[in-house]
N, C-alpha and C. Protein backbone atom coordinates (compact mmCIF):
# COMPACT_ATOMS: atom_id res chain seq x y z
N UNK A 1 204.97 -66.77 64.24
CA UNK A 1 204.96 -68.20 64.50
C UNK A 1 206.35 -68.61 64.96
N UNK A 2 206.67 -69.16 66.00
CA UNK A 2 208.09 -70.21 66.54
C UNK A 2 207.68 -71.43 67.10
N UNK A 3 208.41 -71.53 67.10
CA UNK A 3 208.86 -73.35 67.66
C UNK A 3 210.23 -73.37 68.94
N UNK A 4 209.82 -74.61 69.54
CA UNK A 4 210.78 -74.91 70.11
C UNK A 4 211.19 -76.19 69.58
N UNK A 5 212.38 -76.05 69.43
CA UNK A 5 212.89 -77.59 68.57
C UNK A 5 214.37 -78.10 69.56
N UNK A 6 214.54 -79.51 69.79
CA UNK A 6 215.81 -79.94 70.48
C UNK A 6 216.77 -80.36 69.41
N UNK A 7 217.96 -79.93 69.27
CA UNK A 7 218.80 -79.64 67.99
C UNK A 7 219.76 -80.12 68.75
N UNK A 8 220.44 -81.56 68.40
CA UNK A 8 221.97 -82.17 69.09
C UNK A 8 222.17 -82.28 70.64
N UNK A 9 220.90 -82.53 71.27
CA UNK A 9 220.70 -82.33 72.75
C UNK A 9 220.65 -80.65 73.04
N UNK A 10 220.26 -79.75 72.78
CA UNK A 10 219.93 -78.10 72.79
C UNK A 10 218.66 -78.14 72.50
N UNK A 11 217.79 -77.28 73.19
CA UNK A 11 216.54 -77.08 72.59
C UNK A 11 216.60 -75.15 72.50
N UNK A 12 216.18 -74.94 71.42
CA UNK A 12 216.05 -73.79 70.85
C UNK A 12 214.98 -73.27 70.12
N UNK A 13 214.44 -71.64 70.50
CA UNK A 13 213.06 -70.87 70.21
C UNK A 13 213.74 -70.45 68.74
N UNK A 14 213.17 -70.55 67.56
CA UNK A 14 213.30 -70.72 66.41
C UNK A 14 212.17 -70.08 65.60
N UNK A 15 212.40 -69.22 64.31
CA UNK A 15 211.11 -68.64 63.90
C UNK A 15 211.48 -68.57 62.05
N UNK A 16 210.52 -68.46 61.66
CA UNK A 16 211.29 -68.70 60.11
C UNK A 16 212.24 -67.39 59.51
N UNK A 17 213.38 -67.99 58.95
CA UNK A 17 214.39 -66.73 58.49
C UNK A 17 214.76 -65.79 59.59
N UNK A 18 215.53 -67.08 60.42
CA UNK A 18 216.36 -66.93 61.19
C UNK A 18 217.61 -67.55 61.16
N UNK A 19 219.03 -67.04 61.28
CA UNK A 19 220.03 -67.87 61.37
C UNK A 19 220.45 -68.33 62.85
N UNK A 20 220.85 -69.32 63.19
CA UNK A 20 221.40 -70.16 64.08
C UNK A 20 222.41 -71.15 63.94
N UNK A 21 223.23 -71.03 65.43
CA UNK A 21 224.52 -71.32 65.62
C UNK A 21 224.37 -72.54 66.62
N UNK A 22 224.43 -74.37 65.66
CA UNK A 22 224.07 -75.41 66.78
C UNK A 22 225.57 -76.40 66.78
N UNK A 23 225.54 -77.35 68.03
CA UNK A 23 226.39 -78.19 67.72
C UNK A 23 226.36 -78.68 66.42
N UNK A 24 227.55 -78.83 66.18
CA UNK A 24 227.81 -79.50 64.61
C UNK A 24 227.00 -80.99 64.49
N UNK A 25 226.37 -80.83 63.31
CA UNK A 25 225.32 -81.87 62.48
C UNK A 25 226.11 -82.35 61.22
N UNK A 26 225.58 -83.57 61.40
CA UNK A 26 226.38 -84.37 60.09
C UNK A 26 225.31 -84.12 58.70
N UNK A 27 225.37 -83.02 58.37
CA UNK A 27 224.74 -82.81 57.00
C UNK A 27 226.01 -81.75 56.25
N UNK A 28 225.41 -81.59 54.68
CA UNK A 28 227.00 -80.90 54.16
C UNK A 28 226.30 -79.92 53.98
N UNK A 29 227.29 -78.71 54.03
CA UNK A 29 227.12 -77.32 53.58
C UNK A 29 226.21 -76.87 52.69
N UNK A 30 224.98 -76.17 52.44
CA UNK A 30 224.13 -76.28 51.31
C UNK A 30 223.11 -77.02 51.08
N UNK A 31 222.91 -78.33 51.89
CA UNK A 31 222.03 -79.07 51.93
C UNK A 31 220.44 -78.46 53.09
N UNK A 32 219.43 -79.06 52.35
CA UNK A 32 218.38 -78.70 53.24
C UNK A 32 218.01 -80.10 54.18
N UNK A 33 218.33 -79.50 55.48
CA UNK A 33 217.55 -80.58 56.34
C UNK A 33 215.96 -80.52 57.19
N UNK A 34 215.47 -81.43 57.69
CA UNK A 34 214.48 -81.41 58.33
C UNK A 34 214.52 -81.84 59.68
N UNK A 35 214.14 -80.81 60.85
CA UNK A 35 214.43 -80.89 62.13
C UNK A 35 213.27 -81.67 63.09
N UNK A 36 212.57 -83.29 63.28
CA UNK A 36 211.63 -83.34 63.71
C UNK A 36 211.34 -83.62 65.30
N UNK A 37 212.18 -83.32 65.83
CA UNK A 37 212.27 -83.17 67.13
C UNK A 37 211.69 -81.82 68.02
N UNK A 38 210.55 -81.41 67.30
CA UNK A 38 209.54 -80.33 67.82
C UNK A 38 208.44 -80.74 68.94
N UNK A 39 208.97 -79.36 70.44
CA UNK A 39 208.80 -80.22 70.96
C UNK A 39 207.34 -78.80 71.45
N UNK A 40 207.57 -77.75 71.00
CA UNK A 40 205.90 -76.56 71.11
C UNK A 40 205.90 -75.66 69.71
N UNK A 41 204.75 -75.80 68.97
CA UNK A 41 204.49 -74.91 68.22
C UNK A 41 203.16 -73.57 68.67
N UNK A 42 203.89 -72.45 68.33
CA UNK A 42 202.69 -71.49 68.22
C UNK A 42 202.86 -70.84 66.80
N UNK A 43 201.23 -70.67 66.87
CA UNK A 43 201.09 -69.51 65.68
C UNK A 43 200.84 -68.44 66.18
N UNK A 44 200.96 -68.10 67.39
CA UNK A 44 200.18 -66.41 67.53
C UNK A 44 198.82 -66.57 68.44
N UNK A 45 197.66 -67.27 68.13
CA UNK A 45 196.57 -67.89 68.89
C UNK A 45 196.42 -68.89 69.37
N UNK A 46 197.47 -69.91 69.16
CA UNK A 46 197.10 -71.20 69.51
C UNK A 46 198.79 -72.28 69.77
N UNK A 47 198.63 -72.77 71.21
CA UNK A 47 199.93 -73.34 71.10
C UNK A 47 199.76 -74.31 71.40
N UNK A 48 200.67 -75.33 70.66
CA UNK A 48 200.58 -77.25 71.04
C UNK A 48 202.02 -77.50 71.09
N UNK A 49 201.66 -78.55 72.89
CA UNK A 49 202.88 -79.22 73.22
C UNK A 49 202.51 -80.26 72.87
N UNK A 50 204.00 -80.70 72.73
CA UNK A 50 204.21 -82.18 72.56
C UNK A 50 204.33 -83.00 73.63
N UNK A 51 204.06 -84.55 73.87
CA UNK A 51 204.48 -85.54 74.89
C UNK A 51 205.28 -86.44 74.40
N UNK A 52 206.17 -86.11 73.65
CA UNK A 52 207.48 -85.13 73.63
C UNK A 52 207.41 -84.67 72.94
N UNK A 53 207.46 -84.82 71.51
CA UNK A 53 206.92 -83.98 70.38
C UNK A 53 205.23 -83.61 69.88
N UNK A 54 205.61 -82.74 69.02
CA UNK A 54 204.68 -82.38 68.55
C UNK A 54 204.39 -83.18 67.20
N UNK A 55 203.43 -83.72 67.19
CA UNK A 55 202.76 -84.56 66.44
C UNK A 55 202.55 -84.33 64.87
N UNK A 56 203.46 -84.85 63.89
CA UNK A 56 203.59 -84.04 62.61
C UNK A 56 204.22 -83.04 61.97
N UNK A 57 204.64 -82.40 63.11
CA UNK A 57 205.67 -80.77 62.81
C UNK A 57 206.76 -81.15 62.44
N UNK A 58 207.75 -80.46 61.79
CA UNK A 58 209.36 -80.32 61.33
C UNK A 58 209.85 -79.07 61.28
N UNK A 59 210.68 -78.84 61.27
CA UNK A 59 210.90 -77.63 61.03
C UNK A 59 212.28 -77.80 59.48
N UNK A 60 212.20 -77.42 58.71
CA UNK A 60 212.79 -77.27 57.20
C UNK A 60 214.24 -76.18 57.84
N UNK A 61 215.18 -76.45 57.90
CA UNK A 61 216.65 -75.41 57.52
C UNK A 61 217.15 -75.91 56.57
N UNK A 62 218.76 -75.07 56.31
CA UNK A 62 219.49 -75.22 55.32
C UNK A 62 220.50 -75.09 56.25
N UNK A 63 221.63 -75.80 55.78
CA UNK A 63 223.03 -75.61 56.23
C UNK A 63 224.36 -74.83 55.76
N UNK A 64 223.82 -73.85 56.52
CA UNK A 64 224.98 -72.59 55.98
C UNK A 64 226.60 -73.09 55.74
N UNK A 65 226.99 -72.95 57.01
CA UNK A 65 228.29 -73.53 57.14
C UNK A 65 228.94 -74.27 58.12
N UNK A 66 229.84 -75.11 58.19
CA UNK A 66 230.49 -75.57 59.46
C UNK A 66 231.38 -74.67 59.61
N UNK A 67 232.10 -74.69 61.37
CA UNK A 67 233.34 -73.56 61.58
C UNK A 67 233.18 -74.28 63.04
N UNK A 68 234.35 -73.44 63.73
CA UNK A 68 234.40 -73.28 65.09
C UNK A 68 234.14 -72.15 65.90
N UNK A 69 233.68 -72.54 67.14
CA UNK A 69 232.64 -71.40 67.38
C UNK A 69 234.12 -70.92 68.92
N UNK A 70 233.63 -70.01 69.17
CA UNK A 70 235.10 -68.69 70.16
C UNK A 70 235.54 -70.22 71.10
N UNK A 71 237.22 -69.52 71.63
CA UNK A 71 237.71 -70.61 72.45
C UNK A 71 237.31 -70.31 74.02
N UNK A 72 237.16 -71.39 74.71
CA UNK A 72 236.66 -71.10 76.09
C UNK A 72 238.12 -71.54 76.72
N UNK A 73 238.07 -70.78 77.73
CA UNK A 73 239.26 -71.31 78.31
C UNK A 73 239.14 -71.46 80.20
N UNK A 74 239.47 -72.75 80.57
CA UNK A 74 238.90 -73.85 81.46
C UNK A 74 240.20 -73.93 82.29
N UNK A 75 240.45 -72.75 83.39
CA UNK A 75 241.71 -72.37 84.31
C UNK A 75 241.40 -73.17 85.37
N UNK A 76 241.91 -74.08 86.04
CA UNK A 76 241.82 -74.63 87.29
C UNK A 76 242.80 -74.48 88.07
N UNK A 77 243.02 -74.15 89.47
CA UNK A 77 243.96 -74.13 90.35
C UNK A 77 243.77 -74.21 91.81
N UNK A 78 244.27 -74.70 92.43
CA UNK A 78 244.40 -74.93 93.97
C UNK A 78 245.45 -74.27 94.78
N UNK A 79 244.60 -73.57 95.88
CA UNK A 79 245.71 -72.62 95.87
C UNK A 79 246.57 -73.11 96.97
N UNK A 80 247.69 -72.56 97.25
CA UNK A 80 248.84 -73.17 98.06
C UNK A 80 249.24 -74.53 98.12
N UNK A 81 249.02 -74.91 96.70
CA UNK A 81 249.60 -76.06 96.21
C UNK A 81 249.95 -76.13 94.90
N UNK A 82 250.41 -75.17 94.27
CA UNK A 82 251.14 -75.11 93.86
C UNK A 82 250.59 -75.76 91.95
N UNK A 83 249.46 -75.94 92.04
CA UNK A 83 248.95 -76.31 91.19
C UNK A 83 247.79 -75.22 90.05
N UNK A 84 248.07 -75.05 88.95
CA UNK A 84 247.15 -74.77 87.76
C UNK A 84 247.30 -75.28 86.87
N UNK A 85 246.19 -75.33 85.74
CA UNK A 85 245.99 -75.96 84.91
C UNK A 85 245.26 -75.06 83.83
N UNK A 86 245.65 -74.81 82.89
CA UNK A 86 245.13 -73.95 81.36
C UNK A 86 244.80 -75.28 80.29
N UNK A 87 243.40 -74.87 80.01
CA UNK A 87 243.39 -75.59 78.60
C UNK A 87 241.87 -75.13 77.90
N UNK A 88 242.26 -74.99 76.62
CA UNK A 88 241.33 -74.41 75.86
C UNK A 88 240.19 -75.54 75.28
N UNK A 89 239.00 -74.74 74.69
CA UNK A 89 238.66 -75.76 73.83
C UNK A 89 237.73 -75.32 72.81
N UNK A 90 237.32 -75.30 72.03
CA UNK A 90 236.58 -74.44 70.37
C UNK A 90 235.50 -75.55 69.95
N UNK A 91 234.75 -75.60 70.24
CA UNK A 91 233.23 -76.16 69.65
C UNK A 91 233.22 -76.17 68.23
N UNK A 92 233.01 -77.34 67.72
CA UNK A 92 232.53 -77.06 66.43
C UNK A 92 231.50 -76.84 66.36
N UNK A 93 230.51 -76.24 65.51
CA UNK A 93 229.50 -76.04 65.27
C UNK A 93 228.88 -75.70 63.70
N UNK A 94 227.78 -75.73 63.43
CA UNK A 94 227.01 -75.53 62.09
C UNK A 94 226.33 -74.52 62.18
N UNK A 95 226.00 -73.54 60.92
CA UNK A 95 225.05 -72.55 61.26
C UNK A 95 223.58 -72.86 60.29
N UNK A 96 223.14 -72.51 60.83
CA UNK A 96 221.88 -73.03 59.99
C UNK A 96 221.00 -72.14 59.85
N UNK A 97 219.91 -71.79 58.59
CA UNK A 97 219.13 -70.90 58.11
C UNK A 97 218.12 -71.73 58.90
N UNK A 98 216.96 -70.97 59.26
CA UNK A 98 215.68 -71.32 59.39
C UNK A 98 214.95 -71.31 58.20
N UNK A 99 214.16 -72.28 57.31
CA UNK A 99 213.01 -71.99 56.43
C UNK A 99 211.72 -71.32 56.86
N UNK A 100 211.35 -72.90 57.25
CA UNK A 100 209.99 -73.07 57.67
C UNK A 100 209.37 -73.86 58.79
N UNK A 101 208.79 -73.69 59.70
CA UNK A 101 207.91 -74.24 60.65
C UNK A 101 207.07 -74.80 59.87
N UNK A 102 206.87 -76.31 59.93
CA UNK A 102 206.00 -76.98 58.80
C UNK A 102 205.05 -77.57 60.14
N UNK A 103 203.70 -77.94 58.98
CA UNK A 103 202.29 -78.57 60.41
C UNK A 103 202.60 -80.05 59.77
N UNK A 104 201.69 -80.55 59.90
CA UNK A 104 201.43 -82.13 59.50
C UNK A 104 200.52 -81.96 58.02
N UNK A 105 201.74 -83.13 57.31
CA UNK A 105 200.90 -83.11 55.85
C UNK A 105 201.55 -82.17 55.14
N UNK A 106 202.29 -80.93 55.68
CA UNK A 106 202.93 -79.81 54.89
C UNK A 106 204.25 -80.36 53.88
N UNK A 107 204.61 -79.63 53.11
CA UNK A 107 206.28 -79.90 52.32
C UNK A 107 206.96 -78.87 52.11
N UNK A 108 208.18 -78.69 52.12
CA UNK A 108 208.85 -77.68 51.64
C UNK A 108 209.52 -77.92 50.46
N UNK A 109 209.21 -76.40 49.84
CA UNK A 109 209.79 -76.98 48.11
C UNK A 109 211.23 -75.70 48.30
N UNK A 110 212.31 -76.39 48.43
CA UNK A 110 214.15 -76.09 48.36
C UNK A 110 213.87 -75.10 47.61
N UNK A 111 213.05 -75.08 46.24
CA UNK A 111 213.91 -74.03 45.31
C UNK A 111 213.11 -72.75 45.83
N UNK A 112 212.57 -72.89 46.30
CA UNK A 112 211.84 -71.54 46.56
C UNK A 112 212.51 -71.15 48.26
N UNK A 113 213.93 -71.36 48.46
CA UNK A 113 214.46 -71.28 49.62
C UNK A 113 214.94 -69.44 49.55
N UNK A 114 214.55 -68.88 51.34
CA UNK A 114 215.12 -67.73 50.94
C UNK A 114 216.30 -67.41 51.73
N UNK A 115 217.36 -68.65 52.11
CA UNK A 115 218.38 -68.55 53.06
C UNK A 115 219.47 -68.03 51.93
N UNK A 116 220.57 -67.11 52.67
CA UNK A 116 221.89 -66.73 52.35
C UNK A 116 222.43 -67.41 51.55
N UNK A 117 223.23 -67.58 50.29
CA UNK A 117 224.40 -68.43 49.88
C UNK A 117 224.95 -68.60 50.90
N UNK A 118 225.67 -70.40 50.77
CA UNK A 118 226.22 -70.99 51.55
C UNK A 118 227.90 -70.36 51.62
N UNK A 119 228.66 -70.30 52.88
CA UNK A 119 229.87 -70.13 52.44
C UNK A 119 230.83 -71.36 52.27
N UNK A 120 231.66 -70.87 50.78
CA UNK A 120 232.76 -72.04 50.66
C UNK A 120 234.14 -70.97 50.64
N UNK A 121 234.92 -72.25 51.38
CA UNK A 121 235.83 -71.56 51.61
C UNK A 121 236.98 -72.57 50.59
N UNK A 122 237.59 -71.68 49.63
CA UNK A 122 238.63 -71.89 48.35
C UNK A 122 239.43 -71.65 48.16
N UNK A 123 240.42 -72.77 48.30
CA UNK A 123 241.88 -72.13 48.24
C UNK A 123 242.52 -71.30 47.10
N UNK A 124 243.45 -70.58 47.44
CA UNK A 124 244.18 -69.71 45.98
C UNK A 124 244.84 -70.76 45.51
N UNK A 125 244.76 -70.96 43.91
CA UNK A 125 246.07 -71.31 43.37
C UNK A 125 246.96 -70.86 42.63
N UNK A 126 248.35 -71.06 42.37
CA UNK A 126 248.89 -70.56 41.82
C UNK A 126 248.82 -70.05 40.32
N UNK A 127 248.87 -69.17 40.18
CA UNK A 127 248.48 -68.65 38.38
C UNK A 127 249.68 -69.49 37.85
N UNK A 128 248.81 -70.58 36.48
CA UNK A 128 249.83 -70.80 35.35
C UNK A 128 250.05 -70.44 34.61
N UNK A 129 251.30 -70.50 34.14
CA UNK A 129 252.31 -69.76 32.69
C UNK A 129 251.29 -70.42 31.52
N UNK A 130 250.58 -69.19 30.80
CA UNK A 130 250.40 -69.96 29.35
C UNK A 130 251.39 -70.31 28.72
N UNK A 131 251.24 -71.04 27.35
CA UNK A 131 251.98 -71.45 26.72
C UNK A 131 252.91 -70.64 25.77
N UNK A 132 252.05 -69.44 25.55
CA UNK A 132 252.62 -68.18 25.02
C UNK A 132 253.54 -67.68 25.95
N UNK A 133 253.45 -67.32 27.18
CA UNK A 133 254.28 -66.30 28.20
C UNK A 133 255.63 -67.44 28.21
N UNK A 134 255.10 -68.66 28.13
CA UNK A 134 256.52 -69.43 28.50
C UNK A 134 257.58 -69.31 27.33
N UNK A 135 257.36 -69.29 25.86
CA UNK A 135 257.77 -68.86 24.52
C UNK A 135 258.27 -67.57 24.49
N UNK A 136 257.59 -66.75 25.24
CA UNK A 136 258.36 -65.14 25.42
C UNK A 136 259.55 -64.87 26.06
N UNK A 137 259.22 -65.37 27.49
CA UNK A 137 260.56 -66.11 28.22
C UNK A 137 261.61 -66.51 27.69
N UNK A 138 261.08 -67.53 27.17
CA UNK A 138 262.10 -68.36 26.37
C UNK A 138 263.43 -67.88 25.39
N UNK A 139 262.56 -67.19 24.66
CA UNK A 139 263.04 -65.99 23.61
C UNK A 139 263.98 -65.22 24.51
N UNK A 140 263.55 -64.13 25.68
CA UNK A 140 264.12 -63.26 25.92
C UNK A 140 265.22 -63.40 26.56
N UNK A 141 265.35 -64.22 27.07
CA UNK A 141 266.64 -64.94 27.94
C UNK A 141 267.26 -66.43 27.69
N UNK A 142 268.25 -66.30 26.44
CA UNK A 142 268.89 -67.32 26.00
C UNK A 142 269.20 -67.91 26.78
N UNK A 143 269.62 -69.32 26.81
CA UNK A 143 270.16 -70.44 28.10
C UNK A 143 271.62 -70.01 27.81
N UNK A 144 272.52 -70.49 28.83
CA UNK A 144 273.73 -70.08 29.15
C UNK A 144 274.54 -71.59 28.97
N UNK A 145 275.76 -71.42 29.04
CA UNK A 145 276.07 -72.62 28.38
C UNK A 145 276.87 -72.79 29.93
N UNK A 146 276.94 -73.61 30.74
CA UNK A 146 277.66 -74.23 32.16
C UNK A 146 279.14 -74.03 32.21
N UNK A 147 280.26 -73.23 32.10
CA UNK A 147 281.34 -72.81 32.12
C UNK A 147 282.29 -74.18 33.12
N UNK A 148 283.37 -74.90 32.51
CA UNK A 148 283.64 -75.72 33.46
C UNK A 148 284.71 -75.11 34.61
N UNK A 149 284.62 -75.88 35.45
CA UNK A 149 284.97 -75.45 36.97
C UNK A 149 286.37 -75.60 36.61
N UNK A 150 286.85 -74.63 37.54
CA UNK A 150 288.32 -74.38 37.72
C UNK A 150 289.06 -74.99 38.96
N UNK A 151 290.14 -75.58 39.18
CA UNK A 151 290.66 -76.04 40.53
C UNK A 151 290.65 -74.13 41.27
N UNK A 152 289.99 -74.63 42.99
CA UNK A 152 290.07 -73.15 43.84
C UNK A 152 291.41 -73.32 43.88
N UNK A 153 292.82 -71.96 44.01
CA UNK A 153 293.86 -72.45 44.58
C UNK A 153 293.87 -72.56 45.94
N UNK A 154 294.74 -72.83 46.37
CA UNK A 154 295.06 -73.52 47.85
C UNK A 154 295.44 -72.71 48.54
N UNK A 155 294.53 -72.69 50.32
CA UNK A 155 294.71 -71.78 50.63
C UNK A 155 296.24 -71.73 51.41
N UNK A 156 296.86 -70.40 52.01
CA UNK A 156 297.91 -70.46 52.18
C UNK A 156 297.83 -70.96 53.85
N UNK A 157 299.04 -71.30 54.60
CA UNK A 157 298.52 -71.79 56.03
C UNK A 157 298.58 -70.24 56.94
N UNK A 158 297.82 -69.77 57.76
CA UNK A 158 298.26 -69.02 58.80
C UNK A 158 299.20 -68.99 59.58
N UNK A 159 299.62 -67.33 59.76
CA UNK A 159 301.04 -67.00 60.62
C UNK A 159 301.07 -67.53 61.56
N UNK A 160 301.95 -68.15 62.17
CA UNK A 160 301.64 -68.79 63.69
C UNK A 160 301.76 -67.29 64.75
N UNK A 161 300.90 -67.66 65.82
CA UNK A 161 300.33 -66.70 66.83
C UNK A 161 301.38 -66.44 67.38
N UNK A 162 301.86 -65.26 68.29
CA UNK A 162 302.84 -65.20 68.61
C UNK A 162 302.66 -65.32 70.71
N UNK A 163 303.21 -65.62 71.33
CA UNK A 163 302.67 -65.72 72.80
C UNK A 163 302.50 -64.58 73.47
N UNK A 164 301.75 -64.57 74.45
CA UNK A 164 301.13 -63.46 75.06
C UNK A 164 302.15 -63.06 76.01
N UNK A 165 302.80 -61.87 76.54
CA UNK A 165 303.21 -61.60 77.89
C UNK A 165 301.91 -62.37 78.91
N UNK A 166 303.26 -62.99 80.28
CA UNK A 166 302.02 -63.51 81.08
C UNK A 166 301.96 -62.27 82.20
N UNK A 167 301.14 -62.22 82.86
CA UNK A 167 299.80 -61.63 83.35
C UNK A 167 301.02 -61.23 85.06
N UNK A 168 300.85 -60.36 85.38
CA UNK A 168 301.03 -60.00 86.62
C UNK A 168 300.49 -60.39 87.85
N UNK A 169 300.78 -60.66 88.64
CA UNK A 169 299.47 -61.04 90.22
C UNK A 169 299.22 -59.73 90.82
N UNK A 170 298.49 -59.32 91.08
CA UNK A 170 297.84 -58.06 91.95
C UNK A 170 298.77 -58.06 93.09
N UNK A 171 298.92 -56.79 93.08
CA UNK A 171 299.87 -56.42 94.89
C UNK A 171 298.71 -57.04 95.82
N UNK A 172 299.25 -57.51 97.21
CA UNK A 172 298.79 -58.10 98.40
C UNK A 172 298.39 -56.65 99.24
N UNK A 173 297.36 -56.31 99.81
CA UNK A 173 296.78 -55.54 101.23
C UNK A 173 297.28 -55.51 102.04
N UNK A 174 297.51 -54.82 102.90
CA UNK A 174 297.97 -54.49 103.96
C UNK A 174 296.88 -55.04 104.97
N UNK A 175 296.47 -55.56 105.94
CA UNK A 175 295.79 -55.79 106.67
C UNK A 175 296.04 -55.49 108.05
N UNK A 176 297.39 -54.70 108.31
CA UNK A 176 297.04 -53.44 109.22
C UNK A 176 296.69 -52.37 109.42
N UNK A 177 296.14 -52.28 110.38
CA UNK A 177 295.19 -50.94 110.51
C UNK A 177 294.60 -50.40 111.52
């Protein structure tokens, strides 16, 4: 059984427990949505179009993850003028589990979902000092007591430079010949 469904202005052949890669959708990570913009269902024997949709159908996903999808890169130039132009650009996009191709009157029940864990992405944090390790510390390395500052002495002045011999002029050429 597939569908064709139009997903963010895209229309895409879709079948259940399938993953897919669409323009980014405003739903959150983990959540199940319902796609009703179906616009041909088949089962195998029998197929119905829609005028525009199909009458009752949805199609049930889950929302894996958001990300950005590869950079395209959009070179323009004219030639013998001296002109190009580079600039990139990275799509966002959502990936989405396929559930179910639903008919009219159908429901989908979430917990019985058989899409991937969603990915979250979690930052490291820094490990804290228990309260013990900080007491061990503490212990093992007494505090130091701030020693007071001493005047630096003064430095002495430099030898004065002594002058250079000056410089010779190069012998003159002969320019007969």
């Amino acid at each position: 059984m597939y569908a064709i469904v139009d997903i963010a202005g895209q229309q895409y052949k879709v079948q259940g427990g399938q993953k897919l890669k669409v323009h980014r959708l405003e739903a959150e990570a983990g959540k199940h949505v319902e796609l009703a913009n179906v616009l041909l269902v088949s089962n195998g024997s029998t197929i119905s179009v829609g005028t525009p949709n199909v009458e009752g159908a949805r199609v049930a996903a889950k929302v894996l993850a958001h990300s950005k999808g590869d950079t395209v890169l959009v070179f323009k130039k004219k030639r013998r003028k001296g002109y190009q132009k580079l600039n990139g650009h990275r799509q966002s996009i959502t990936e989405l589990w396929i559930e179910a191709i639903l008919g009219k009157g159908e429901k989908f029940d979430a917990s019985k979902s058989t899409a991937p864990a969603s990915k979250v992405w979690k930052v490291a944090e820094p490990k804290a000092k228990t309260a013990s390790a900080k007491a061990a510390a503490d212990k093992a390395a007494p505090a130091k007591k701030a020693a007071p500052k001493k005047a630096a002495p003064a430095k002495k002045a430099a030898p004065a430079k002594k002058a250079a011999p000056a410089k010779k002029a190069a012998p003159k050429k002969d320019s007969k010949k």
